[in-house]
Protein backbone atom coordinates (compact mmCIF):
# COMPACT_ATOMS: atom_id res chain seq x y z
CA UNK A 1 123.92 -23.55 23.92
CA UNK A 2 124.98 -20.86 26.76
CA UNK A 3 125.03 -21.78 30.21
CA UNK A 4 121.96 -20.45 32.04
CA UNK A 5 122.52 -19.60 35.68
CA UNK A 6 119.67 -20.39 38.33
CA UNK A 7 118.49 -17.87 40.79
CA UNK A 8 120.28 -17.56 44.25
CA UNK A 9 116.73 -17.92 45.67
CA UNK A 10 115.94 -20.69 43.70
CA UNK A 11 118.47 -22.66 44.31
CA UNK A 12 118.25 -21.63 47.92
CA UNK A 13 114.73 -22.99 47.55
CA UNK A 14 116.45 -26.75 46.08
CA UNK A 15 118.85 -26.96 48.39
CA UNK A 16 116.59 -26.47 51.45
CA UNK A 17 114.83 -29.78 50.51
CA UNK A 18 118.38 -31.66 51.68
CA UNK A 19 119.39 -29.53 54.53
CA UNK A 20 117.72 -30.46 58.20
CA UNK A 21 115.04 -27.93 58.86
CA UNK A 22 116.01 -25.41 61.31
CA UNK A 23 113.38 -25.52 64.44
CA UNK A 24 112.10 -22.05 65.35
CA UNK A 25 111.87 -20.95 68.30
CA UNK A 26 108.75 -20.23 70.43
CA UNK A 27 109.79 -18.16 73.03
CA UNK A 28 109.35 -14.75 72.13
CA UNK A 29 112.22 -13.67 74.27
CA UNK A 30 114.12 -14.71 71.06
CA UNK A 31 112.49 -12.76 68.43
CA UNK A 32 115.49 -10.20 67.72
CA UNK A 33 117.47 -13.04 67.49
CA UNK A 34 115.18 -14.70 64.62
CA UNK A 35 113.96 -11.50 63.01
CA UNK A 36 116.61 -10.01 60.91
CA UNK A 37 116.24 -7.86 57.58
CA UNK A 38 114.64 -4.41 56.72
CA UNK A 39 111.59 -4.24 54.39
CA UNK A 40 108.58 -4.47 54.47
CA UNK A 41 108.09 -8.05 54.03
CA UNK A 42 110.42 -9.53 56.89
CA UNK A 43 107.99 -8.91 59.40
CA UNK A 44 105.83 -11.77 58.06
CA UNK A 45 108.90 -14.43 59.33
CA UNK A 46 108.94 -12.83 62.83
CA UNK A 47 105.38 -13.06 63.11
CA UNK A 48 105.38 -16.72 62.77
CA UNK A 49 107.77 -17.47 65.06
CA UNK A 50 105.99 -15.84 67.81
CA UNK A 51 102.46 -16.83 68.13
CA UNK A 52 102.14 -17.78 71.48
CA UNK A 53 103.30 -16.19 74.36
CA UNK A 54 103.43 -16.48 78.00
CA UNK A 55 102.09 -14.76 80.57
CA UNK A 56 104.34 -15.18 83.09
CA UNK A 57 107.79 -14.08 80.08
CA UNK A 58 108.79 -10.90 80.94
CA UNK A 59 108.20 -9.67 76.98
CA UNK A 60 104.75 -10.44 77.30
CA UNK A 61 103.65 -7.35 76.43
CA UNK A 62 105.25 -8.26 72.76
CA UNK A 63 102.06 -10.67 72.34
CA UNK A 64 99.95 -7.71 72.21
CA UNK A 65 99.78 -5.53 68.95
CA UNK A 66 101.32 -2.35 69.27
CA UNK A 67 104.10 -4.41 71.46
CA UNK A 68 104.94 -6.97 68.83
CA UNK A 69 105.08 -3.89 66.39
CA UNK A 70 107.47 -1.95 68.73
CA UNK A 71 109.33 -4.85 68.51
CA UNK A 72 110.24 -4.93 64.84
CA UNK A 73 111.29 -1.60 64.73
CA UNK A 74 113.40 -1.58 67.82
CA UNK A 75 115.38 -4.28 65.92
CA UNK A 76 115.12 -3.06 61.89
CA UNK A 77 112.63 -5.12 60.91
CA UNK A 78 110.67 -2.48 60.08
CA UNK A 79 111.57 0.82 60.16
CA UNK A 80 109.68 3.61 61.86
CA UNK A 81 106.86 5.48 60.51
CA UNK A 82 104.79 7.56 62.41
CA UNK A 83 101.35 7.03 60.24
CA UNK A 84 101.62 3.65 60.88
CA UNK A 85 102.38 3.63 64.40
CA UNK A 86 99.37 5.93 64.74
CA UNK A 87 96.87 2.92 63.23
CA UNK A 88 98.97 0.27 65.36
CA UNK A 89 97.69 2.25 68.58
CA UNK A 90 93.92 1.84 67.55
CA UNK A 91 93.71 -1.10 66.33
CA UNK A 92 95.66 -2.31 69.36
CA UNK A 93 92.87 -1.19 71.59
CA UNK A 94 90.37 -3.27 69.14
CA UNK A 95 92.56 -6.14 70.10
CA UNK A 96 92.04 -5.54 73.47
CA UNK A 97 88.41 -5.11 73.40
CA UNK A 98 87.88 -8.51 70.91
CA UNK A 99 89.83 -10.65 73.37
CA UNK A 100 86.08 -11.99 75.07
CA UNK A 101 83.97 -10.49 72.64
CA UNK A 102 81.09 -12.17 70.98
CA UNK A 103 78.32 -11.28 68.94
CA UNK A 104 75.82 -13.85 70.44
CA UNK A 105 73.71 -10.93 72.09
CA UNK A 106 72.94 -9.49 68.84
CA UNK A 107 72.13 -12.39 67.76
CA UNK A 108 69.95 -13.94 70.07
CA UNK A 109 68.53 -10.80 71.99
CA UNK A 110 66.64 -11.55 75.21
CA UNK A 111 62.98 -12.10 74.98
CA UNK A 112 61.35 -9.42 77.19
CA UNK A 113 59.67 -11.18 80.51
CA UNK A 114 55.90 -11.62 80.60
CA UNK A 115 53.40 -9.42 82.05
CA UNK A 116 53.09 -9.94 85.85
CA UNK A 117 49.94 -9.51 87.58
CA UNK A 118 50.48 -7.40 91.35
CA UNK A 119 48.41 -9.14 93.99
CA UNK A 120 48.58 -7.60 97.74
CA UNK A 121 48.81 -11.46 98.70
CA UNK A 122 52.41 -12.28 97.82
CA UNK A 123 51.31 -15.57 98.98
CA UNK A 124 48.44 -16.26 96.55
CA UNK A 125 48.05 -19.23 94.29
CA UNK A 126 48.66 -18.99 90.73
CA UNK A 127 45.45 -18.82 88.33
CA UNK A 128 43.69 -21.77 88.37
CA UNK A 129 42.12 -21.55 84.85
CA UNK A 130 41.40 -19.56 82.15
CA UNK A 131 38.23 -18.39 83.80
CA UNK A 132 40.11 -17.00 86.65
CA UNK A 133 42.10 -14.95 84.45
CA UNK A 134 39.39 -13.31 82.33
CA UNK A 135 37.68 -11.95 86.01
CA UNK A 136 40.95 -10.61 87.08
CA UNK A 137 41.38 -9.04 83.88
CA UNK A 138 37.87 -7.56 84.08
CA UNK A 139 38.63 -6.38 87.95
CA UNK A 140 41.77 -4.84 86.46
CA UNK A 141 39.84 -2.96 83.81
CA UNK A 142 37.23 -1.97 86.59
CA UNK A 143 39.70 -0.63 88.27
CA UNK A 144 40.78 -3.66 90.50
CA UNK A 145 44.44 -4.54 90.75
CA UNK A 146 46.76 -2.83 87.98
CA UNK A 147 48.74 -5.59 85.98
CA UNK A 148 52.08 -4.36 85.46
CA UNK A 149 54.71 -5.43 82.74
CA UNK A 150 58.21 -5.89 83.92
CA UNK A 151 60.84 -3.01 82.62
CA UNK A 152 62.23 -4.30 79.19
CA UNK A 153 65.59 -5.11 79.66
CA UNK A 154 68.23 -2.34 78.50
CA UNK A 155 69.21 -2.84 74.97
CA UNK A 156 72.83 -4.42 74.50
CA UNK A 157 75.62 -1.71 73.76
CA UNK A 158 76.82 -1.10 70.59
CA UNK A 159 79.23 -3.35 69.01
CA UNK A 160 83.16 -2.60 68.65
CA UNK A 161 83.73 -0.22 65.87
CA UNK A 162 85.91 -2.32 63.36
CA UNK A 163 88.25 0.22 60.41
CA UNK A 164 88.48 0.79 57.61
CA UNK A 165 92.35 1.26 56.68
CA UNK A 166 92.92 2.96 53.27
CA UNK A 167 96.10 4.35 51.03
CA UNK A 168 98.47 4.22 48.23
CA UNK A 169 99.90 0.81 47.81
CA UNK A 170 102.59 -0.32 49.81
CA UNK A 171 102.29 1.93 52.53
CA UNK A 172 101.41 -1.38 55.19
CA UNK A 173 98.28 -1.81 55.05
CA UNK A 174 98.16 -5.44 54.56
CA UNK A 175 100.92 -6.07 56.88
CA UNK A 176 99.33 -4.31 59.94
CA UNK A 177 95.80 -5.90 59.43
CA UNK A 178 97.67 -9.61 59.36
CA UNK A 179 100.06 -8.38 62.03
CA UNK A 180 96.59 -7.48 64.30
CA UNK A 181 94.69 -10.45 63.11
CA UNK A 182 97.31 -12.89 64.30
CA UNK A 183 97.12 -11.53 67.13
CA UNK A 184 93.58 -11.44 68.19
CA UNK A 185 92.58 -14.05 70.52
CA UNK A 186 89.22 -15.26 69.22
CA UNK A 187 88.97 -18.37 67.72
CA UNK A 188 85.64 -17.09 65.91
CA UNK A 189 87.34 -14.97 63.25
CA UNK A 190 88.40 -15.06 59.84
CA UNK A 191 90.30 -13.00 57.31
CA UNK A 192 89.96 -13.28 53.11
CA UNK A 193 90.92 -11.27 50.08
CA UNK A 194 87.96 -9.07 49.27
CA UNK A 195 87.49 -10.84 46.14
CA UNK A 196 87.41 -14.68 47.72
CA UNK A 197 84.85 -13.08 50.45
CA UNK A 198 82.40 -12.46 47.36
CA UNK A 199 82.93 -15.58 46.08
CA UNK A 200 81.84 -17.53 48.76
CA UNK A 201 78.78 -14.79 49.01
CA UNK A 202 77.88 -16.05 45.53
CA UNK A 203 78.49 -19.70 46.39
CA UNK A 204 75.73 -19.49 49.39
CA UNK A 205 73.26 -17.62 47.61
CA UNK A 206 73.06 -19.97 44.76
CA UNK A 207 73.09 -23.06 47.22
CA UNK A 208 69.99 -21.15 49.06
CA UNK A 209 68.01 -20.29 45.46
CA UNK A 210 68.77 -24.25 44.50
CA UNK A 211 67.65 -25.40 47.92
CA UNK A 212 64.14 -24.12 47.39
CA UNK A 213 61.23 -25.99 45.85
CA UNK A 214 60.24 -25.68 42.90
CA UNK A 215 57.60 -23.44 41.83
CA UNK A 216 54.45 -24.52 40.02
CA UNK A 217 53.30 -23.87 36.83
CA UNK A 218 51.85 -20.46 36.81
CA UNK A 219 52.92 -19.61 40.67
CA UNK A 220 55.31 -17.16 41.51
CA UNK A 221 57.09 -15.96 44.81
CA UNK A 222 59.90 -14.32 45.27
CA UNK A 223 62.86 -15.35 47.93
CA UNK A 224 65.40 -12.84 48.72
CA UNK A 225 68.87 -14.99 50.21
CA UNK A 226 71.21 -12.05 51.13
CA UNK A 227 69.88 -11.56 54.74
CA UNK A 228 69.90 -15.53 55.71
CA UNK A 229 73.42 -15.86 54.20
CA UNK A 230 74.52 -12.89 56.60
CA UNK A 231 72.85 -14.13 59.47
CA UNK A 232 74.77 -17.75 58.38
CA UNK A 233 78.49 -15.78 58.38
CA UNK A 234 77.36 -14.14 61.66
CA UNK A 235 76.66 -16.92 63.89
CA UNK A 236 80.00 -18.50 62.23
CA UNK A 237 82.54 -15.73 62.66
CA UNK A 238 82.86 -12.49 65.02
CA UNK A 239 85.87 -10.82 63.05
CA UNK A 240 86.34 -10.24 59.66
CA UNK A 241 89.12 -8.93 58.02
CA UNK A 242 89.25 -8.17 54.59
CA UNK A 243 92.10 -7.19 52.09
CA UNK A 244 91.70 -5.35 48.94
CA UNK A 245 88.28 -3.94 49.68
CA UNK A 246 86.95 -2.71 46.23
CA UNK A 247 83.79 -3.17 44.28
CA UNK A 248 84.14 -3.55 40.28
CA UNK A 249 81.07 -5.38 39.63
CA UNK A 250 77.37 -4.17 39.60
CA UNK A 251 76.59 -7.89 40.48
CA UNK A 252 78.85 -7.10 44.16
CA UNK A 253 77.70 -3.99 44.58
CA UNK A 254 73.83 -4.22 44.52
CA UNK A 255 74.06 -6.82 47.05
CA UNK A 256 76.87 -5.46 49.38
CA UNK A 257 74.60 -2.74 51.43
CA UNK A 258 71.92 -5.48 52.92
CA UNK A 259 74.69 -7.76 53.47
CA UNK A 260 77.22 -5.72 54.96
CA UNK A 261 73.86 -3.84 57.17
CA UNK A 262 72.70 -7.06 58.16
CA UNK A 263 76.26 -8.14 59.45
CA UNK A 264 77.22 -5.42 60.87
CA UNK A 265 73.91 -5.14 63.03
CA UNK A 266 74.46 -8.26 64.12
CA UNK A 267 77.90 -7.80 65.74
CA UNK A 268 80.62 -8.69 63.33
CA UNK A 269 83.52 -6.62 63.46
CA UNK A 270 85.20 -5.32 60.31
CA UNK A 271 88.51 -4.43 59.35
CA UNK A 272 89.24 -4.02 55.48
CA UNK A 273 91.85 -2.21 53.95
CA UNK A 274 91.37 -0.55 50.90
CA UNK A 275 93.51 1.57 48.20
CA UNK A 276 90.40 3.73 47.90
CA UNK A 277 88.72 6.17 50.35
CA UNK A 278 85.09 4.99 51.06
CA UNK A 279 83.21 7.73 49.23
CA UNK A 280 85.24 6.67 46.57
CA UNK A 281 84.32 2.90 46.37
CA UNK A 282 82.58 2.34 42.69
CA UNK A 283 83.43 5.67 41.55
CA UNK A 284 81.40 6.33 38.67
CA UNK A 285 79.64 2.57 38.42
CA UNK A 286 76.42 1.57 37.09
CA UNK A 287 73.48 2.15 39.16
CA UNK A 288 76.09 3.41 41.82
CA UNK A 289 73.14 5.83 43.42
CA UNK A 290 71.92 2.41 45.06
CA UNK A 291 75.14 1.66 45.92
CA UNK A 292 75.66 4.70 48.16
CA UNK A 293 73.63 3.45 51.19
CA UNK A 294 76.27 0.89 52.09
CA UNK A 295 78.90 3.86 52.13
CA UNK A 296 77.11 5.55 54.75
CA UNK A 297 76.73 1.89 57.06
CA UNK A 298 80.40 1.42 56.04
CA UNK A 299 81.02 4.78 57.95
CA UNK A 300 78.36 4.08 60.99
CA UNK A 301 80.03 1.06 62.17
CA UNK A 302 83.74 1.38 60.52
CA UNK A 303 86.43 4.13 62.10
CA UNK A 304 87.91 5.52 58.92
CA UNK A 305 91.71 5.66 58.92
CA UNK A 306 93.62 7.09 56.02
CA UNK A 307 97.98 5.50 55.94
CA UNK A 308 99.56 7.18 53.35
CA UNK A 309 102.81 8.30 54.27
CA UNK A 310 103.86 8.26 50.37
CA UNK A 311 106.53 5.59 50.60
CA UNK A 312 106.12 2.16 48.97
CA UNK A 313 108.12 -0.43 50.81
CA UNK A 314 107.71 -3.10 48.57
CA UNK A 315 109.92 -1.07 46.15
CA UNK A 316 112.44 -0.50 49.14
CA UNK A 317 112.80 -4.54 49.33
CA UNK A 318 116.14 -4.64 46.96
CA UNK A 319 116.96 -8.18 47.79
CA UNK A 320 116.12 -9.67 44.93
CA UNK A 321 115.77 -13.34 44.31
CA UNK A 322 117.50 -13.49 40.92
CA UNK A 323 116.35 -12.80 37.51
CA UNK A 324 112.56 -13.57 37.53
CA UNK A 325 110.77 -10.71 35.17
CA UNK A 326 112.20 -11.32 31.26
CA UNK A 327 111.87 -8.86 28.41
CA UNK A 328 110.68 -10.74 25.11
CA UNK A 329 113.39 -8.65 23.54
CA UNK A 330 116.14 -10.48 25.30
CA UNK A 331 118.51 -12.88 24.07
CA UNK A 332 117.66 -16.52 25.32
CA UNK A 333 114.78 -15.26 27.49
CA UNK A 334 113.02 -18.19 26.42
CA UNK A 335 115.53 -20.52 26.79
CA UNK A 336 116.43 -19.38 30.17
CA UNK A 337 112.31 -20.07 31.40
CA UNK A 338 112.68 -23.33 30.04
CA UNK A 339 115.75 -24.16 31.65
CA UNK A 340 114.44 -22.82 35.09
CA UNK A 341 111.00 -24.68 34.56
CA UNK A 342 113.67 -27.87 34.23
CA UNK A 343 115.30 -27.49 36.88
CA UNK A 344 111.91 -26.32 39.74
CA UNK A 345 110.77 -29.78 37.91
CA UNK A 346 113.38 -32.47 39.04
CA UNK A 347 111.61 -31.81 42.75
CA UNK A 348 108.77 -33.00 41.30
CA UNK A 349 107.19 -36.43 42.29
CA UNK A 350 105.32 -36.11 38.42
CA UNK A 351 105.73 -36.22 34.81
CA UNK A 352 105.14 -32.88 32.80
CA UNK A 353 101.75 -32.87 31.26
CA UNK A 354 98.30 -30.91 30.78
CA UNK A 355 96.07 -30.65 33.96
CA UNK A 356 92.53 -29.73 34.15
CA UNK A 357 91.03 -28.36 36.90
CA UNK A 358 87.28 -28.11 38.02
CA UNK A 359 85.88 -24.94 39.09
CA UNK A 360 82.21 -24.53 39.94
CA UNK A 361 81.24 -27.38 37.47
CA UNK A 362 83.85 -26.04 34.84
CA UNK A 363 86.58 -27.56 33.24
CA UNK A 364 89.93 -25.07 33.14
CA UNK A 365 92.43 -26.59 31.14
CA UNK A 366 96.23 -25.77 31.57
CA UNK A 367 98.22 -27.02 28.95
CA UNK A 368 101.88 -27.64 30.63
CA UNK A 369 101.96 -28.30 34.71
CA UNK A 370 104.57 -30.32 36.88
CA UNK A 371 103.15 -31.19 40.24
CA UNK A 372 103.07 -27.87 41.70
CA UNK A 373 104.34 -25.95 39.09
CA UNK A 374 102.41 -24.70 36.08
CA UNK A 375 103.73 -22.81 32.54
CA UNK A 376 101.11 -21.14 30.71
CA UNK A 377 101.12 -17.79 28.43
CA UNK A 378 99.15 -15.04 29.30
CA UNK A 379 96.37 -15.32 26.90
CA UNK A 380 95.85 -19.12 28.34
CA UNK A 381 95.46 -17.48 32.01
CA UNK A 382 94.12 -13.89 31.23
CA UNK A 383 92.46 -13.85 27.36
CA UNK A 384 89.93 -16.57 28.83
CA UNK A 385 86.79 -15.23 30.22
CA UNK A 386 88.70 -16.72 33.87
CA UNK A 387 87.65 -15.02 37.03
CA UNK A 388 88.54 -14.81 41.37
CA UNK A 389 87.44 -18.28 41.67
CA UNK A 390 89.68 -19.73 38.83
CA UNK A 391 92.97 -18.07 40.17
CA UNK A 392 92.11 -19.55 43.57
CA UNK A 393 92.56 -22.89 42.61
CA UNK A 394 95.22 -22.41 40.40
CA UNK A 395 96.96 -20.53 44.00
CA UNK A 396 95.46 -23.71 45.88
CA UNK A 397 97.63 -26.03 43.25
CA UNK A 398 100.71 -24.55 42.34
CA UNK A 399 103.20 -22.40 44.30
CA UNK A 400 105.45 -21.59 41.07
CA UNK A 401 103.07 -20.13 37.80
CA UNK A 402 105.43 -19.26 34.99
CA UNK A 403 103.47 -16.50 32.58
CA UNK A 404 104.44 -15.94 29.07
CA UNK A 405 104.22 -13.11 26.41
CA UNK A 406 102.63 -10.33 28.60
CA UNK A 407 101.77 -8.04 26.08
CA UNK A 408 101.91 -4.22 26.63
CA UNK A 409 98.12 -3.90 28.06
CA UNK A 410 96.36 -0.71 26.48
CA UNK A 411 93.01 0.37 27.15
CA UNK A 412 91.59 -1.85 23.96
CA UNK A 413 92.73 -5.18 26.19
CA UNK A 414 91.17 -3.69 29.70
CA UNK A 415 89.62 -6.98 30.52
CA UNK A 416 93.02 -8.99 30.12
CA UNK A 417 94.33 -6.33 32.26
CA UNK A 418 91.38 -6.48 34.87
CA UNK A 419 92.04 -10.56 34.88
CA UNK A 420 95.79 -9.78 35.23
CA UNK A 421 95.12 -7.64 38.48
CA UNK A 422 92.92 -10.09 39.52
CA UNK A 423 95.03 -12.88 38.89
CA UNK A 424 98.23 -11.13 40.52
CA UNK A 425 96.22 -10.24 43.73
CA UNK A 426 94.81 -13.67 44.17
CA UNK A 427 98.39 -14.93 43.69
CA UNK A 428 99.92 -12.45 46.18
CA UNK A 429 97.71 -13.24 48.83
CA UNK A 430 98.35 -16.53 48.63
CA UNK A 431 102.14 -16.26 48.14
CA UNK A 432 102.32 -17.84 44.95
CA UNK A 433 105.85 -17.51 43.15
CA UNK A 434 105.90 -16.33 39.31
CA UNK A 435 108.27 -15.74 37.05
CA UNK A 436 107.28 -13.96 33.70
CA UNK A 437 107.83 -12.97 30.06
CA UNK A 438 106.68 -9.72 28.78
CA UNK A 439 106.60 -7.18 26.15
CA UNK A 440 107.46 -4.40 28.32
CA UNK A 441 109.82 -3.52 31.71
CA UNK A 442 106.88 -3.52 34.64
CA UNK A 443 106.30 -0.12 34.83
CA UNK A 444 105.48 0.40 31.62
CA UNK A 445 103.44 -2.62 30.86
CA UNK A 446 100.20 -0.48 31.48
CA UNK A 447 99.87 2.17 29.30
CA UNK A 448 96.71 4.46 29.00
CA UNK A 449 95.83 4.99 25.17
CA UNK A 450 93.16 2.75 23.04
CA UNK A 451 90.09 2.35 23.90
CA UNK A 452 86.84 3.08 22.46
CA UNK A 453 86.51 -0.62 20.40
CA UNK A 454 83.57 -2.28 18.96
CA UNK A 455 82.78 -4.18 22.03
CA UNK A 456 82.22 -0.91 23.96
CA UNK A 457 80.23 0.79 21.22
CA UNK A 458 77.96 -2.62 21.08
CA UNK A 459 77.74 -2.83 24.90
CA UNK A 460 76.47 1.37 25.09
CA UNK A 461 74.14 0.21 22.31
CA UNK A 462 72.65 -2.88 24.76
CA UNK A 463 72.66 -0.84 28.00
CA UNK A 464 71.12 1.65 26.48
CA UNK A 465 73.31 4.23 27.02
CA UNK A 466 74.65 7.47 25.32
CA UNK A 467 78.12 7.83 23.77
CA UNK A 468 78.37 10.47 27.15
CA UNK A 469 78.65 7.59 29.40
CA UNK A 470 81.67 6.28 28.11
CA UNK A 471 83.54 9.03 28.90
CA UNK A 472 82.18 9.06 32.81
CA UNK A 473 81.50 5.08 33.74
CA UNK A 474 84.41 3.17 34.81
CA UNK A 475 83.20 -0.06 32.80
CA UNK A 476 84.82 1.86 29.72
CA UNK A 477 86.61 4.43 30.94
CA UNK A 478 88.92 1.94 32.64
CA UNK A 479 90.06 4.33 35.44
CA UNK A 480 89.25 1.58 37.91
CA UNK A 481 91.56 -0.66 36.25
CA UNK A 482 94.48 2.18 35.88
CA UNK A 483 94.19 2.74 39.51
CA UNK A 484 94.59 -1.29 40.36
CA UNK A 485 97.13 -1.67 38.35
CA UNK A 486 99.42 0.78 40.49
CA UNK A 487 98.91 -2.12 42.88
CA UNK A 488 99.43 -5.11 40.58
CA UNK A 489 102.95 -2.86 39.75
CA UNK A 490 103.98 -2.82 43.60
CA UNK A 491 102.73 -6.21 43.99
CA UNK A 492 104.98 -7.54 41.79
CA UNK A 493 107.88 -5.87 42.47
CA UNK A 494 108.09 -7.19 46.23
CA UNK A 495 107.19 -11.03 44.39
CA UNK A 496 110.81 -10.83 42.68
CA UNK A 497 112.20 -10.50 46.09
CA UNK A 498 114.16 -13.80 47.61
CA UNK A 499 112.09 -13.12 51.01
CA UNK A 500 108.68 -13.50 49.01
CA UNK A 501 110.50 -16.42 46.99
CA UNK A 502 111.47 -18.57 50.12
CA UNK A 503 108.07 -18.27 51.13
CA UNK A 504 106.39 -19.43 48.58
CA UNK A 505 108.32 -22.82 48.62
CA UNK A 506 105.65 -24.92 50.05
CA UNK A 507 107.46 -28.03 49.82
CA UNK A 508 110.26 -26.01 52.33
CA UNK A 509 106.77 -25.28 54.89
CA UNK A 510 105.58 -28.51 54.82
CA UNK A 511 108.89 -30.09 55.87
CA UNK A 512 109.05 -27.29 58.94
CA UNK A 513 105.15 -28.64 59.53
CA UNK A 514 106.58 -32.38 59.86
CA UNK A 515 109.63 -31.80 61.90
C-alpha cells in the first residue's frame, strides 16, 4: 500500500498535545507582537489575546472598536478596506453608547403619580375617611378646590438603533460583528447563528403551549406565546447579535414580526448580518405579504448598512492546512480518509464505534465516531430529514466530521443541498473541522439544472397551487438555496485553511484553558 502523508496542520494539531502550551499575553501593548498573518481569519487569534485592557496602558484606546480594528491593519492582520472601516466607525459609536445601557426602562416604565388634591392649607391633615373624600370631590365639582393630576412623566428616549450589516459573502461581515461584540462591555448580551436563535424560539414556545392546562372537553381558548417569550429574552439580554440573518421557513417567518416588534420595543439592541438586503428577506415565500410588516420594524429600529466591496477574503486565505477536500475520482482518496481518520483517532481516550445522540426526544444515530471525531457519508448527515438543531449537537460533540460521497447537488436534491448549507453554517460557526469526499471540485458541486420532480408536482397539488407558482416561489424554484450556497462555497474554502484547522483543535484550547 502507498504511503499516505498527513496534513502539516494536522500534524501541527498532534504534536501540540506534547509541546508546553505557550501563555498569551494580556497586555495589549503586545498585540503586534502576537498578531501575525494576513487574511481574513487571523484577526480572530488577536482578538483573544486582548480582551481586557487597562485604563491607565497607554494603547487603551485599542480596547475600543474602531481602535482594536486600526490595530490589525496597522500591522497586516487585516488589510485596509475602506467599506469596512466605514461600518467599524458606527458601530464603534454603538459600543460607546451600550457601555451603561439597559433596557430596564422599557421594561418596567414608571407608573404615573396619583392625582393630588390642592388645598390652600399646606398644613392640612390628610382625609380622614372615605366620607371626607366624596364632599371634597362634590366641593370640587361645585366649583370648590380644583384637584389637579401631577404632569406624566416624559416618556423614556428611544432606544439605540442596532444594524443591520448586509453583502456578498466574505466581505467581513461576521468578523466585524464578533470583533464589536467582544468588545462591548455589557454583561447582558448575547450573540447566535440566526438559525440556533430560532431554535431556541421554538424550544420556549412549545415549553409555554405544554405548560398550560389542559382544556376541557368541548372548551376552547386560544393562547398566543410569541409576546411572553419576547418579553422572557428581553428581561434576559440587552444585545443581540445575530449571524446569517435569513428566513427560509414559513414556520420562522409568520412568527418573526411580533417577536422581533415586541423586542425591539422593549429595548433590545440588534445587530445581524445578512447576505441579503432587507426588502429582500423571503423573496418570493409563501404567505410573504404577512411577512412584510417585520421588514418595515426591521428598518424603524435597525440602521441599514450595505459592505460589499466585491472581494472575498476567505478565498484570499492561501495557507492551506493540507489536503482536506478529495475528488471520488482520485486514486486512494479513500484510503487516504481512512488513514487520516487513524491517525486524528490515536488522541482519542475511546474505541471506534456507533454513537447516538438525543435531540429534542429523538434518537440520531451516527454509525462510525471516535471521541470527538465522527465519519459519516453525506446521505447519513444530509439525505435524513436532519435539521439546525441536529447539526448543533453534532458541532457540540465533535470538532473533526469527516463527510463522504458528496454528490454533485442539482436542483432534483435541493433539500440535501438546503441541509448541506445548513449543516456547513452550523459547523462554521462553531469552528468545526471537516474533511470531505465528493463528486465534484467545490465550485462546481452546485449546479442549477433538474428540478421539477414528483415531490414538487404532489406538494403544488396539496397547497393548492398552480403549476405558475413553481416558477415564482422559492420552495421550488430553489433560488434561495442557489444564493446560500455561494456562502456554503466561501465557507468552505477558508475551513481548508491551517488557521481555521488549529482552531478547531479543541483538545489544543482546553489545554491553553488549564495552564
Amino acid at each position: 500500500m502507498a504511503a499516505y502523508t498527513v496534513p502539516a496542520a494536522v500534524r501541527c494539531s498532534m504534536n501540540v498535545l506534547l509541546r508546553d502550551s505557550v501563555l498569551i499575553s494580556k497586555k495589549i501593548c503586545q498585540l503586534s507582537a502576537i498578531c501575525t498573518g494576513n487574511g481574513y481569519t487571523s484577526w480572530r487569534t488577536c482578538s483573544s489575546s486582548s480582551s481586557s485592557c487597562s485604563s491607565e496602558s497607554p494603547a487603551a484606546d485599542i480596547c475600543t472598536f474602531s481602535g482594536h480594528y486600526d490595530r490589525l491593519v496597522q500591522t497586516g492582520s487585516l488589510r485596509k478596506d475602506v467599506q469596512q472601516r466605514h461600518v467599524v466607525q458606527q458601530l464603534a459609536q454603538l459600543q460607546h453608547t451600550l457601555e451603561n445601557y439597559s433596557n430596564s426602562i422599557y421594561l418596567n416604565p414608571p407608573p404615573p403619580p396619583p392625582p393630588r388634591i390642592n388645598s390652600k392649607d399646606d398644613n392640612s391633615q390628610p382625609l380622614k375617611d372615605d366620607k371626607d373624600y366624596y364632599i371634597t370631590t362634590a366641593e370640587n365639582k361645585s366649583g370648590g378646590s380644583a384637584a389637579k393630576e401631577e404632569p406624566a412623566p416624559p416618556p423614556p428616549p428611544p432606544p439605540p438603533k442596532g444594524f443591520y450589516i448586509y453583502g456578498d459573502v466574505g466581505t467581513g461581515k461576521t468578523m466585524l460583528m464578533d470583533m464589536f461584540y467582544s468588545r462591548v462591555e455589557n454583561t447582558r448580551k448575547k450573540r447566535v447563528h440566526f438559525n440556533g436563535f430560532m431554535l431556541d424560539i421554538h424550544k420556549r414556545i412549545h415549553r409555554r403551549k405544554q405548560s398550560l392546562p389542559k382544556r376541557g372537553l368541548g372548551k376552547m381558548f386560544t393562547y398566543d406565546p410569541i409576546s411572553p417569550v419576547a418579553m422572557e429574552i428581553s428581561n434576559e439580554t440587552c444585545l443581540l447579535c445575530f449571524d446569517e440573518f435569513q428566513v427560509t421557513d414559513i414556520a420562522d417567518a409568520m412568527i418573526l414580526k411580533q417577536l422581533f416588534e415586541t423586542l425591539l420595543k422593549t429595548g433590545v439592541v440588534v445587530v445581524a448580518t445578512s447576505n441579503r438586503p432587507p426588502d429582500d428577506l423571503y423573496k418570493n415565500g409563501l404567505q410573504r405579504d404577512t411577512f412584510l410588516p417585520f421588514i418595515d420594524v426591521l428598518k424603524e429600529y435597525c440602521h441599514t448598512v450595505c459592505l460589499n466591496s466585491g472581494i472575498d477574503y476567505r478565498r484570499l486565505d492561501n495557507a492551506a492546512a493540507g489536503k482536506l477536500y478529495y475528488l471520488t475520482r482520485e486514486p486512494g482518496a479513500e484510503a487516504f480518509m481512512d488513514a487520516l481518520f487513524e491517525e486524528l483517532a490515536i488522541s482519542q481516550k475511546t474505541v471506534t464505534g456507533p454513537r447516538v445522540l438525543t435531540v429534542l426526544g429523538r434518537d440520531v444515530t451516527l454509525a462510525k465516531t471516535c471521541g470527538s471525531i465522527a465519519d459519516c457519508t453525506f446521505d447519513e448527515l444530509c439525505g435524513r430529514p436532519l435539521g439546525a438543531s441536529d447539526y448543533l449537537e453534532m458541532a457540540r460533540l465533535f470538532d473533526t466530521v469527516f463527510i463522504r460521497h458528496v454528490p454533485v447537488l442539482t436542483l432534483t436534491l435541493k433539500d440535501q443541498a438546503r441541509r448541506f448549507t445548513t449543516l456547513i453554517d452550523n459547523f462554521y460557526d462553531n469552528k468545526v473541522r471537516v474533511v470531505l469526499l465528493a463528486d465534484s471540485p467545490l465550485d462546481r458541486l452546485f449546479v442549477h439544472t433538474g428540478g421539477d420532480d414528483e415531490r414538487d408536482r404532489q406538494l403544488l397539488d396539496d397547497l393548492g397551487l398552480s403549476g405558475d407558482a413553481a416558477e415564482r416561489l422559492t420552495l421550488f424554484t430553489a433560488k434561495e438555496e442557489i444564493f446560500a450556497f455561494k456562502r456554503t462555497v466561501s465557507r468552505l474554502m477558508e475551513m481548508q485553511t491551517e488557521s481555521y484547522w488549529m482552531k478547531g483543535d479543541r483538545s489544543h484550547s482546553k489545554k491553553h484553558e488549564n495552564t
